[in-house]
C-alpha atoms as a PDB file:
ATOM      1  CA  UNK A   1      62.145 100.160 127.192  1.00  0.00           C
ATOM      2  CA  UNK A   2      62.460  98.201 130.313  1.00  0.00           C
ATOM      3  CA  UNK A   3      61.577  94.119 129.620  1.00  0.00           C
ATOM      4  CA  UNK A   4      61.546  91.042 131.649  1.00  0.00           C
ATOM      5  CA  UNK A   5      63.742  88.475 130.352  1.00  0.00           C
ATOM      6  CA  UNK A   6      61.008  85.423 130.405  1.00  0.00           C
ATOM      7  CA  UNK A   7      61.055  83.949 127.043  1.00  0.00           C
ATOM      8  CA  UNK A   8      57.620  82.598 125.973  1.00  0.00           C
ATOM      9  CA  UNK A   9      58.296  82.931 121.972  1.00  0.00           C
ATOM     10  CA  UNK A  10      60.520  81.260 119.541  1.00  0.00           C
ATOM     11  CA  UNK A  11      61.065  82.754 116.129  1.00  0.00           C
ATOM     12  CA  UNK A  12      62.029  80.279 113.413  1.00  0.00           C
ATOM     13  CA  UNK A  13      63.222  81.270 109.724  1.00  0.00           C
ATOM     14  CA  UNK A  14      62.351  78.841 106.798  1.00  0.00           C
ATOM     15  CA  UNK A  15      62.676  80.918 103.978  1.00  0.00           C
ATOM     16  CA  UNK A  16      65.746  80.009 102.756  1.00  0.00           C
ATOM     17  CA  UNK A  17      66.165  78.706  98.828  1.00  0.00           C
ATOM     18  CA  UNK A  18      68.491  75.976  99.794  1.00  0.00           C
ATOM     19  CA  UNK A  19      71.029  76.352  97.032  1.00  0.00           C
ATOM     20  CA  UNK A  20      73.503  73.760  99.038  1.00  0.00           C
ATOM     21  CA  UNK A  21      71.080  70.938  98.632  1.00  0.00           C
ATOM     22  CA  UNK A  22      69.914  71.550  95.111  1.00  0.00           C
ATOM     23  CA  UNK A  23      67.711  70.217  92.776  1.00  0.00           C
ATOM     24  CA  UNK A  24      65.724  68.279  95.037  1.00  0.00           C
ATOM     25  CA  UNK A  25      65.127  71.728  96.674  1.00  0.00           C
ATOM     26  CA  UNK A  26      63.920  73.123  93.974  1.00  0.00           C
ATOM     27  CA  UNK A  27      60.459  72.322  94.409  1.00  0.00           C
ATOM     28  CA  UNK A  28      60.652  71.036  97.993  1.00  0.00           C
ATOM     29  CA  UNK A  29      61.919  73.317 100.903  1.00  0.00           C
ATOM     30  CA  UNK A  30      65.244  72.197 102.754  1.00  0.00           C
ATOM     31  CA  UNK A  31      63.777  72.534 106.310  1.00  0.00           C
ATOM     32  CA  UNK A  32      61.295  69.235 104.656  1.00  0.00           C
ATOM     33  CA  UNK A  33      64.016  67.349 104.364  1.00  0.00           C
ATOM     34  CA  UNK A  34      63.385  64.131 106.083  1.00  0.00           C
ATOM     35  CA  UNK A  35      65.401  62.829 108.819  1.00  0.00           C
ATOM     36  CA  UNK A  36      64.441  59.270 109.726  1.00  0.00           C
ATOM     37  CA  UNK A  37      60.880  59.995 109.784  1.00  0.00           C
ATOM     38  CA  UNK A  38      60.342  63.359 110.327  1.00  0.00           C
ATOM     39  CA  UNK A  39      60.885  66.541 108.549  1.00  0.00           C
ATOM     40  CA  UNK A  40      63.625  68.260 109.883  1.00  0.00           C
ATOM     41  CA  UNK A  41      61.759  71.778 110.929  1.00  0.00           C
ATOM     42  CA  UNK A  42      59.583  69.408 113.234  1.00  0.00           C
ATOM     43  CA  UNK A  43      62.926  68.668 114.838  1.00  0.00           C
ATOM     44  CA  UNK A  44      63.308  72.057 115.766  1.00  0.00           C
ATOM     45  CA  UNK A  45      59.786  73.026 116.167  1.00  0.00           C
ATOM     46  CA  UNK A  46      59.970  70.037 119.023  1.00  0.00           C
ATOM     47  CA  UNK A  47      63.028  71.665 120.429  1.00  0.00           C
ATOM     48  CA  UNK A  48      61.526  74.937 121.167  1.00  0.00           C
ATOM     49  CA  UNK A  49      58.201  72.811 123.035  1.00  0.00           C
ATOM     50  CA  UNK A  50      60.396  70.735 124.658  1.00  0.00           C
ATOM     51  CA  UNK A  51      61.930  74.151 126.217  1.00  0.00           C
ATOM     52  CA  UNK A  52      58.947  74.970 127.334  1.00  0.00           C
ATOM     53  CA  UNK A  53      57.767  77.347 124.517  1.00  0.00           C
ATOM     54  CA  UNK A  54      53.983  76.992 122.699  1.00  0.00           C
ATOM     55  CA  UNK A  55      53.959  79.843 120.872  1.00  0.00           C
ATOM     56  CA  UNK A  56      56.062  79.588 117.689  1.00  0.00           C
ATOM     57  CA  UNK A  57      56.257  81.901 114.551  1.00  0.00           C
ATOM     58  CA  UNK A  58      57.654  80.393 111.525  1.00  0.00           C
ATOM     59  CA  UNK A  59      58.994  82.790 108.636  1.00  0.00           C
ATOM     60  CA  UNK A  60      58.185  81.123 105.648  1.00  0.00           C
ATOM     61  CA  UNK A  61      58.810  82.295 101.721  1.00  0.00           C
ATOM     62  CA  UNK A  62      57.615  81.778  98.449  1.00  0.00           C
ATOM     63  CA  UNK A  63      57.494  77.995  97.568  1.00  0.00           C
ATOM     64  CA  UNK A  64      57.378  77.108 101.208  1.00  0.00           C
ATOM     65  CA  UNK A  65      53.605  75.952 101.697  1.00  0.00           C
ATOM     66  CA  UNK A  66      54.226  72.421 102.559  1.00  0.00           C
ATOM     67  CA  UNK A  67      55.428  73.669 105.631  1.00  0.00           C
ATOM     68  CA  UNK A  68      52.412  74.609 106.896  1.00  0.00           C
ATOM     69  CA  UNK A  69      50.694  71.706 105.627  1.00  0.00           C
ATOM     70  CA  UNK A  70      52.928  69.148 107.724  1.00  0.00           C
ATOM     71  CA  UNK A  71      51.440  71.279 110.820  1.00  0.00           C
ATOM     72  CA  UNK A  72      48.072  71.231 109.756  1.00  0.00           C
ATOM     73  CA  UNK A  73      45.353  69.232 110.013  1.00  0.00           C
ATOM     74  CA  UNK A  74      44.574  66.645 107.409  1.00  0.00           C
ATOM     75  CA  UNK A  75      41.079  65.266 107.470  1.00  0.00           C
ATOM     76  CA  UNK A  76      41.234  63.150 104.627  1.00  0.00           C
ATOM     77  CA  UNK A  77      44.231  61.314 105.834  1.00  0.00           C
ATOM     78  CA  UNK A  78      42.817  61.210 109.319  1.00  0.00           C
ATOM     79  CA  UNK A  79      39.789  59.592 107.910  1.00  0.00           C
ATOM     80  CA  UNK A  80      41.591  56.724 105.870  1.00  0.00           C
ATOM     81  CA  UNK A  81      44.104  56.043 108.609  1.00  0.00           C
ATOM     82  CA  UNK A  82      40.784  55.916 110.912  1.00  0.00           C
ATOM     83  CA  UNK A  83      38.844  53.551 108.225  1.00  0.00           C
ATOM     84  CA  UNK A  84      42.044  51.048 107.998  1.00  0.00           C
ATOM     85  CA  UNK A  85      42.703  50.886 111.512  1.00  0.00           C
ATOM     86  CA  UNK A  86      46.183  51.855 111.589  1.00  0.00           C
ATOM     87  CA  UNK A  87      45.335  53.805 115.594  1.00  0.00           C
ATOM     88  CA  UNK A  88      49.084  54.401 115.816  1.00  0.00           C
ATOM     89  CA  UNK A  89      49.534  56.126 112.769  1.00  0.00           C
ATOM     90  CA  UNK A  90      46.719  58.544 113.275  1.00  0.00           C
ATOM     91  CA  UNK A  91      47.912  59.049 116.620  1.00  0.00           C
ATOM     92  CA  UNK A  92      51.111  60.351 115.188  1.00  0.00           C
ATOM     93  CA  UNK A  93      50.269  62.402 112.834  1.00  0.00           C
ATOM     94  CA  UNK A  94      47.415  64.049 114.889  1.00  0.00           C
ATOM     95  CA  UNK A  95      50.493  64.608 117.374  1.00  0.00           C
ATOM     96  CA  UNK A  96      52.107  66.764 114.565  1.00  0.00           C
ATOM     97  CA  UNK A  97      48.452  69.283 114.499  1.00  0.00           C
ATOM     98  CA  UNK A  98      48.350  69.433 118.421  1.00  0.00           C
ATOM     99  CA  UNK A  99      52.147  69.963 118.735  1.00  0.00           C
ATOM    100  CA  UNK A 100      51.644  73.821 119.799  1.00  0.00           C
ATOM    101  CA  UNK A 101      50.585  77.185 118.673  1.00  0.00           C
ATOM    102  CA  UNK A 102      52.471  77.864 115.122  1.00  0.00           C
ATOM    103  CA  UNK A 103      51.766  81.320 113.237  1.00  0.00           C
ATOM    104  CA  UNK A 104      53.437  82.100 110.126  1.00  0.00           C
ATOM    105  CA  UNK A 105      54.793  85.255 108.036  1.00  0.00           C
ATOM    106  CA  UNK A 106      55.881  84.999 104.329  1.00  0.00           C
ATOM    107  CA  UNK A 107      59.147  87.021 103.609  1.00  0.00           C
ATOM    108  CA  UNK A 108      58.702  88.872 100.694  1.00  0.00           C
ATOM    109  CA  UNK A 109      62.305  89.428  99.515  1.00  0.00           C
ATOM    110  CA  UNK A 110      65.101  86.769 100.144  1.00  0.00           C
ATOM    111  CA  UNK A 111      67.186  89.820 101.693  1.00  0.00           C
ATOM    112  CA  UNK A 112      68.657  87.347 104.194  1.00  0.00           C
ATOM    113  CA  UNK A 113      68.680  85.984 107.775  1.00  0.00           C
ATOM    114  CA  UNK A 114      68.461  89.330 109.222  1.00  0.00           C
ATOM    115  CA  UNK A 115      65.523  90.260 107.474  1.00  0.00           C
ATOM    116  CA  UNK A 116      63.675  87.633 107.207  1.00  0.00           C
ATOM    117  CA  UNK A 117      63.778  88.067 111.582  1.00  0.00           C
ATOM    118  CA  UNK A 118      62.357  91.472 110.925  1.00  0.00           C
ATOM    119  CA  UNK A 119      59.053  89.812 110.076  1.00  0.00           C
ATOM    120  CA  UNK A 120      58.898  88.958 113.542  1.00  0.00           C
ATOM    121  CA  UNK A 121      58.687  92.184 115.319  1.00  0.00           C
ATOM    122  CA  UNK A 122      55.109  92.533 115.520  1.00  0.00           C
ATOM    123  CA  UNK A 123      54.628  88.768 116.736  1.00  0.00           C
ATOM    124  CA  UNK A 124      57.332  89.311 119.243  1.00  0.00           C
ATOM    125  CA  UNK A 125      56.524  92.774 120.844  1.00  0.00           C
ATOM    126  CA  UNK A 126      59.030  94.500 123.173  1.00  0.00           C
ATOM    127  CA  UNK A 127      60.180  91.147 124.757  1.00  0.00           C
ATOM    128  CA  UNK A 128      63.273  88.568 124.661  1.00  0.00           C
ATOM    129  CA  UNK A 129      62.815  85.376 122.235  1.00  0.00           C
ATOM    130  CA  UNK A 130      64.199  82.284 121.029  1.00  0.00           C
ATOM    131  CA  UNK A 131      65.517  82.171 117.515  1.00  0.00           C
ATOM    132  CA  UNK A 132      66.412  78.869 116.186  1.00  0.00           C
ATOM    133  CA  UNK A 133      67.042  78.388 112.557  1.00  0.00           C
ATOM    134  CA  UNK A 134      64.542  75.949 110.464  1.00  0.00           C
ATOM    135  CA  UNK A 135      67.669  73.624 108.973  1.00  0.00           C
ATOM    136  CA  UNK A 136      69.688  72.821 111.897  1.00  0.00           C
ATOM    137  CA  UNK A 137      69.082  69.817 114.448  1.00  0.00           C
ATOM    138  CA  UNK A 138      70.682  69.882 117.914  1.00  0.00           C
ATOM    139  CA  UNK A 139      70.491  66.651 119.911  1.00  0.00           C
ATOM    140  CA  UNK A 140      71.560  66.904 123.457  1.00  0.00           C
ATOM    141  CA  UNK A 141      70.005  65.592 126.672  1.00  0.00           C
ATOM    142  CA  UNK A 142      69.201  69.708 127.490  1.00  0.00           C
ATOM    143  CA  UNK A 143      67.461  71.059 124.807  1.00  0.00           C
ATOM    144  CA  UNK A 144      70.067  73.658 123.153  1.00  0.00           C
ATOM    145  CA  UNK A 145      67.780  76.502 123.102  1.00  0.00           C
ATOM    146  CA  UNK A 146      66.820  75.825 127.106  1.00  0.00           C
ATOM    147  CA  UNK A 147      70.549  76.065 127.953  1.00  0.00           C
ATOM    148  CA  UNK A 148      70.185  79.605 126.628  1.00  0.00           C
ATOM    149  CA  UNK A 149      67.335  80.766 128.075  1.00  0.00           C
ATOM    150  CA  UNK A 150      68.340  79.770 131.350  1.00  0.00           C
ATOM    151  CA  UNK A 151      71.594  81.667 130.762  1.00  0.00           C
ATOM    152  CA  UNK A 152      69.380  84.707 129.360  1.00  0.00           C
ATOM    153  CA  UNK A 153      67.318  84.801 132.204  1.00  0.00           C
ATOM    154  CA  UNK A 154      70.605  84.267 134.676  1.00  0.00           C
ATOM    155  CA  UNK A 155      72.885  87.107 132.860  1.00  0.00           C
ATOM    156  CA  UNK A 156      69.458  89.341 131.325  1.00  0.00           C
ATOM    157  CA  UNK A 157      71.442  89.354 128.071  1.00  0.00           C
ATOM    158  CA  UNK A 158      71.473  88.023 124.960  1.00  0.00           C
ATOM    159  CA  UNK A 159      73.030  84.240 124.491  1.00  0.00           C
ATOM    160  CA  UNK A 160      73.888  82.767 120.918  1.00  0.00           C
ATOM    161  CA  UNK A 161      74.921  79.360 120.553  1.00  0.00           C
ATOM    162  CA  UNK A 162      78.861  78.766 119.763  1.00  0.00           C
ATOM    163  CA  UNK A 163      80.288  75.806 118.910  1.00  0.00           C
ATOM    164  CA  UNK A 164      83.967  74.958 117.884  1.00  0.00           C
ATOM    165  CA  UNK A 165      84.094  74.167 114.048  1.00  0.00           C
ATOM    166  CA  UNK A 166      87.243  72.969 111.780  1.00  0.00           C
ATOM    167  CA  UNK A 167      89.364  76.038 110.965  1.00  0.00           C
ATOM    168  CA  UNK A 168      89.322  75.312 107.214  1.00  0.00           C
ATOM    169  CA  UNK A 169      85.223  75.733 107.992  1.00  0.00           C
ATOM    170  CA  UNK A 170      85.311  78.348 109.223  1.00  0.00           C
ATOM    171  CA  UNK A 171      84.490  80.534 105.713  1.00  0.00           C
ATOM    172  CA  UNK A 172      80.855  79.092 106.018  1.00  0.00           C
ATOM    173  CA  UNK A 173      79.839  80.260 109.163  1.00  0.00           C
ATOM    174  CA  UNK A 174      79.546  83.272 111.308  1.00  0.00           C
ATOM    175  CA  UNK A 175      82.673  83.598 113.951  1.00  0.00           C
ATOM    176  CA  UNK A 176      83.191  85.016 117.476  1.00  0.00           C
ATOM    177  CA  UNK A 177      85.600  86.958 119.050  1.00  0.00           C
ATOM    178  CA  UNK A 178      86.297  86.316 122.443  1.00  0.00           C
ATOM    179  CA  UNK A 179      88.783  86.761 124.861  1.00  0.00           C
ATOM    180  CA  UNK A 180      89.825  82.973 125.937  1.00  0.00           C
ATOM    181  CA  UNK A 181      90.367  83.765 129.326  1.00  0.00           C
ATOM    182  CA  UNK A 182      86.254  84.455 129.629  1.00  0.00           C
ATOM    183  CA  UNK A 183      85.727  80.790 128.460  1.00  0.00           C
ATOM    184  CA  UNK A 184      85.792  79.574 132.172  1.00  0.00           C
ATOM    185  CA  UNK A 185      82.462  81.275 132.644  1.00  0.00           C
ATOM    186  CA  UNK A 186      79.288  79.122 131.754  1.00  0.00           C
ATOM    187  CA  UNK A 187      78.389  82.112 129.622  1.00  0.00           C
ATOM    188  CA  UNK A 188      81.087  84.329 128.331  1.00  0.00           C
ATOM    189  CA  UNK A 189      81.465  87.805 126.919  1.00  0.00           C
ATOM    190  CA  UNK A 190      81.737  87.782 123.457  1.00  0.00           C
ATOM    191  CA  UNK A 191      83.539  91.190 121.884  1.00  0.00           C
ATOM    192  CA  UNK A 192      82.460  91.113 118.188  1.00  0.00           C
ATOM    193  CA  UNK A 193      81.445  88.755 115.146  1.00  0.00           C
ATOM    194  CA  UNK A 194      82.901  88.283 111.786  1.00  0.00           C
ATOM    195  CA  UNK A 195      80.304  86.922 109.013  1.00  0.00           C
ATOM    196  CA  UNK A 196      81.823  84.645 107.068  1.00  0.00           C
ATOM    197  CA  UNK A 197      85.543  85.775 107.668  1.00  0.00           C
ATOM    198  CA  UNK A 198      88.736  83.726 105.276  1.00  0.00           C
ATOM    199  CA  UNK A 199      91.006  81.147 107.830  1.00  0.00           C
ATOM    200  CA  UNK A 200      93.148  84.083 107.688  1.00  0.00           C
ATOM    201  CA  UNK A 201      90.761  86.784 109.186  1.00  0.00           C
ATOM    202  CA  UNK A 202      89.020  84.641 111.744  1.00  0.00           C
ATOM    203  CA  UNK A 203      89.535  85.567 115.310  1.00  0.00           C
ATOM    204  CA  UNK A 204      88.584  81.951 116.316  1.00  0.00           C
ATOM    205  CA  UNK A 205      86.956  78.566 115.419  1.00  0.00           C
ATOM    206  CA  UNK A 206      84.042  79.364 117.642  1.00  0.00           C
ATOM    207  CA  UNK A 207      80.724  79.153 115.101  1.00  0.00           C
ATOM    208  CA  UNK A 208      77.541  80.290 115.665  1.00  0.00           C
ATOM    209  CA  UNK A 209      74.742  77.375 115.430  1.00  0.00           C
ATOM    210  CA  UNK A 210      71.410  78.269 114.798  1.00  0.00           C
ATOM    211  CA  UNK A 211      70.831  78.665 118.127  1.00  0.00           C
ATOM    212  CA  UNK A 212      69.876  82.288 119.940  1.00  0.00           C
ATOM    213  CA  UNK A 213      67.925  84.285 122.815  1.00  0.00           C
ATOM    214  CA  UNK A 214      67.491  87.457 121.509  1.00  0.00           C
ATOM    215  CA  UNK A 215      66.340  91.138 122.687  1.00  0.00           C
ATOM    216  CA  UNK A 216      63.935  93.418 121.191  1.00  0.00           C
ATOM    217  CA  UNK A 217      67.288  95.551 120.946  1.00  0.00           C
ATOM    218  CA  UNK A 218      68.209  93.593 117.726  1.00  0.00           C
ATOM    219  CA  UNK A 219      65.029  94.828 115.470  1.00  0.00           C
ATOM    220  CA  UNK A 220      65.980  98.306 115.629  1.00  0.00           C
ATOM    221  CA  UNK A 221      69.977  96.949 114.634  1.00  0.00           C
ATOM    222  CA  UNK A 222      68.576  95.166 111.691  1.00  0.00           C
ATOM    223  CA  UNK A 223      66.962  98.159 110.302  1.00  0.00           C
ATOM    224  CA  UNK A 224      69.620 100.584 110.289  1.00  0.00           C
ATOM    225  CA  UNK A 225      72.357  98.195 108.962  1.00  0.00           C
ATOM    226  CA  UNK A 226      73.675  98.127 105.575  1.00  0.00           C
ATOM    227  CA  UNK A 227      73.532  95.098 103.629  1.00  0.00           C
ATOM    228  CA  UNK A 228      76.705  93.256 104.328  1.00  0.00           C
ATOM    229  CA  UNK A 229      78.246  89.702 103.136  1.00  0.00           C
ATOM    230  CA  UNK A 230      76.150  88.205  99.789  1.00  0.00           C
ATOM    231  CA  UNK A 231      74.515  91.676  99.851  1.00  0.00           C
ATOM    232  CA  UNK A 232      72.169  90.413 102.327  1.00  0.00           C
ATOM    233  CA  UNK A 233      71.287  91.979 105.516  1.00  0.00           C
ATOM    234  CA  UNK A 234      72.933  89.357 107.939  1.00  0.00           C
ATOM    235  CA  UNK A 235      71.511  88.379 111.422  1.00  0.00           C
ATOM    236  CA  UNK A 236      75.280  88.619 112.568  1.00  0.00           C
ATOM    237  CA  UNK A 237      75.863  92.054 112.027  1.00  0.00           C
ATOM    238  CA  UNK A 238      72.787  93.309 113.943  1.00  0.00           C
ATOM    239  CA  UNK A 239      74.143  90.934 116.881  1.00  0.00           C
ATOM    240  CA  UNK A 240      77.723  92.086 116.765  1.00  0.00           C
ATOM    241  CA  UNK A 241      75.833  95.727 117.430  1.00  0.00           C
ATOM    242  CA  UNK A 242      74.160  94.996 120.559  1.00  0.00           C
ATOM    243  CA  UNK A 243      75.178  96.562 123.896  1.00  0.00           C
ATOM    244  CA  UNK A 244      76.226  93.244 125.795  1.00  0.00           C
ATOM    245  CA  UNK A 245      75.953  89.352 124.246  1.00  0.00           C
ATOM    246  CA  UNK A 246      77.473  86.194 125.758  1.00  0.00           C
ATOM    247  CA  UNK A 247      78.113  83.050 123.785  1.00  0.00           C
ATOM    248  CA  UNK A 248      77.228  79.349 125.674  1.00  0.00           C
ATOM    249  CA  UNK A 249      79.253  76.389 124.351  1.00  0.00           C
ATOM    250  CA  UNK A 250      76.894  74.016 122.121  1.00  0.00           C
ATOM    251  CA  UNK A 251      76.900  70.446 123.953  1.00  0.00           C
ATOM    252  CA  UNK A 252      74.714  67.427 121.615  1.00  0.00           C
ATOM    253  CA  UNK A 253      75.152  67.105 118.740  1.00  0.00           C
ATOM    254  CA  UNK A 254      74.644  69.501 115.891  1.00  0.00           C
ATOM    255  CA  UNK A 255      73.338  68.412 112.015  1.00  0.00           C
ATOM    256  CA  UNK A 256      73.454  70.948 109.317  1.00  0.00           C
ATOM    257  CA  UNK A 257      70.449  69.617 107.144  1.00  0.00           C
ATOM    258  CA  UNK A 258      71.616  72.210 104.251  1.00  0.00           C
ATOM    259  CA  UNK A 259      74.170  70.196 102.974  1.00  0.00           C
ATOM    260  CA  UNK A 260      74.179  66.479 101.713  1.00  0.00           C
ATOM    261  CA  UNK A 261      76.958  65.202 103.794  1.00  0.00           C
ATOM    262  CA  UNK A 262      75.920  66.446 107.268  1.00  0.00           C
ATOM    263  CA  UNK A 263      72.066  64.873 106.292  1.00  0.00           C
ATOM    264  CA  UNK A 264      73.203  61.490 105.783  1.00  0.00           C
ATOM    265  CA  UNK A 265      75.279  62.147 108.757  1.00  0.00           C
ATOM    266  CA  UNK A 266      72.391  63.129 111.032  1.00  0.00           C
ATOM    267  CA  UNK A 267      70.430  60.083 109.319  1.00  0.00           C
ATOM    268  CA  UNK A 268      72.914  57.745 110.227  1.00  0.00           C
ATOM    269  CA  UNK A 269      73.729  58.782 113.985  1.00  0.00           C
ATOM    270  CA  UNK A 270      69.765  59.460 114.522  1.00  0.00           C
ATOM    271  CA  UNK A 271      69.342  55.988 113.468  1.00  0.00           C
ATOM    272  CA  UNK A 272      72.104  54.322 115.446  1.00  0.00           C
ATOM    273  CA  UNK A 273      70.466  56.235 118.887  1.00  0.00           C
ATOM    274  CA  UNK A 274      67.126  55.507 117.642  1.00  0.00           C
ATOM    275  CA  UNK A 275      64.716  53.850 120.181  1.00  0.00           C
ATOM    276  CA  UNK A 276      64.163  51.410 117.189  1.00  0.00           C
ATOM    277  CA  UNK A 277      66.392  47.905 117.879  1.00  0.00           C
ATOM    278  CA  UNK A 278      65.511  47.287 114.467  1.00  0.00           C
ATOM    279  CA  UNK A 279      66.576  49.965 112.425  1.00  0.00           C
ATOM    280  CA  UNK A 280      69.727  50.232 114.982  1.00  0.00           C
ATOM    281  CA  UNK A 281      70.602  46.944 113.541  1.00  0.00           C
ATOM    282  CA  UNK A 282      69.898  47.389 110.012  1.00  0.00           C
ATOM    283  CA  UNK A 283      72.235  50.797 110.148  1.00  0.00           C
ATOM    284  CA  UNK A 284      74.555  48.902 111.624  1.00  0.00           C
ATOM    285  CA  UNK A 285      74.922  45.965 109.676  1.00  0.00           C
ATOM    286  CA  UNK A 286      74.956  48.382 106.567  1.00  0.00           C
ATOM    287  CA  UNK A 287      77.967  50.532 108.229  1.00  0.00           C
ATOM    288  CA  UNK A 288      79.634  46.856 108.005  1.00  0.00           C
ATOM    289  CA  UNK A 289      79.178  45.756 105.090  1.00  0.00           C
ATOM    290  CA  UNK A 290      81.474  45.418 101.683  1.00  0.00           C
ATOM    291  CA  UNK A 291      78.460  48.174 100.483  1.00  0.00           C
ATOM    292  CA  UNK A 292      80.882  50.638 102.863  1.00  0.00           C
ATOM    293  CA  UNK A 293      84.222  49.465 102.544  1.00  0.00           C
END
């Protein structure tokens, strides 16, 4: 089927256990993780707006309801805040309920990334989208996932986000192969994907990052694959089947919030970039001190 390649939706999983970040995930989903003060799914829920999307679908699981709770309205809260005068406070978290149009789908089995997208088909229709993954925050000037849509729209293919990752890495992550030559292009062919691969079996250091712009193509790959690395059917091998994908270099910063050391990372550099002078001083004088020597 024929499709214009406007993106007006933005897919984002959630449903994840978070096994990295256990046992404060055990009752409390990863993509709630706070980062200064904000969750980190409203991170990437503002990255999609800020792109120009309002109409998101988050893919949620069991254990996940707090997620829609942050999003939704809370009158009792509203009413205190309201009662002790604290204007700014309601202002913010009314902010959070008027952010956009959010839908959500529970994914019934943890079969993985590539199913849990699945659950979007009937949201998304016959048309391109944005897929950005609930437990990754990209900080750049450009929003990451409006440097790919441009290039969609430019190219009428699929993008994904690459970005180049330490080779010792490169185990936890899922890898293109691309002929180096193509990297002078803004948006460059990429041959195949390896989920996962050893240092050994890697064809390069260049990661995808949470980041994608997406086909309808890809629902009718995810169905027909077999279950692949983990015995999960992975987002990577429905991608690596699709007639024509080009990879855009990743330029901001990227936090993994699945893993302790890149969330005190992101903490630390949000802070120190933070329109706060106060808490810019406070991280700084920390970073100083004996506490960090």
């Amino acid at each position: 089927m024929k499709y214009k390649m406007e993106v007006t939706k933005a897919v984002i999983p959630a449903a994840g256990f978070g096994t990295r970040f256990l046992p404060v995930t055990k009752a409390q989903p990863k993509e709630m993780m706070p980062v200064l003060d904000k969750p980190t799914i409203q991170y990437v829920v503002e990255e999609a707006i800020d792109a120009g999307i309002n109409d998101i679908l988050i893919i949620t699981g069991r254990g996940k309801q707090s997620i829609e709770r942050h999003f939704d309205k809370s009158y009792e809260l509203e009413r205190e805040l309201k009662k002790s005068g604290k204007a700014d406070r309601l202002a913010r978290i009314r902010e959070i309920t008027e952010l956009c149009d959010i839908h959500y789908v529970r994914q019934k089995e943890r079969d993985g990334l590539g199913d849990a997208v699945l659950y979007a088909r009937k949201h998304v229709g016959e048309q391109p989208f944005a897929l950005l993954l609930g437990d990754t925050i990209v900080k750049s000037d450009v929003p990451c996932i409006e440097r790919l849509i441009t290039q969609a729209e430019k190219y009428e293919e699929s993008m994904i986000s690459l970005e180049e990752v330490p080779w010792e890495k490169v185990s936890a992550y899922g890898i293109a192969d691309i002929d180096e030559r193509d990297r002078k292009e803004d948006a460059y062919p990429v041959t195949d994907f390896v989920e996962k691969p050893s240092r050994e079996d890697a064809p390069s250091n260049l990661a995808m990052t949470g980041r994608y712009v997406l086909t309808p193509e890809i629902f009718d790959l995810l169905e027909t694959i077999e279950p692949g690395v983990g015995g999960e059917i992975q987002i990577t091998d429905g991608i690596r089947q699709l007639s024509t994908v080009r990879g855009v270099e990743l330029k901001g910063d990227r936090y993994d919030i699945g893993n302790i050391p890149d969330w005190l990372q992101a903490n630390i550099g949000m802070a120190l970039s933070h329109d706060d002078g106060e808490m810019n001083e406070t991280v700084e004088a920390l970073i100083e001190s004996e506490m960090y020597e």
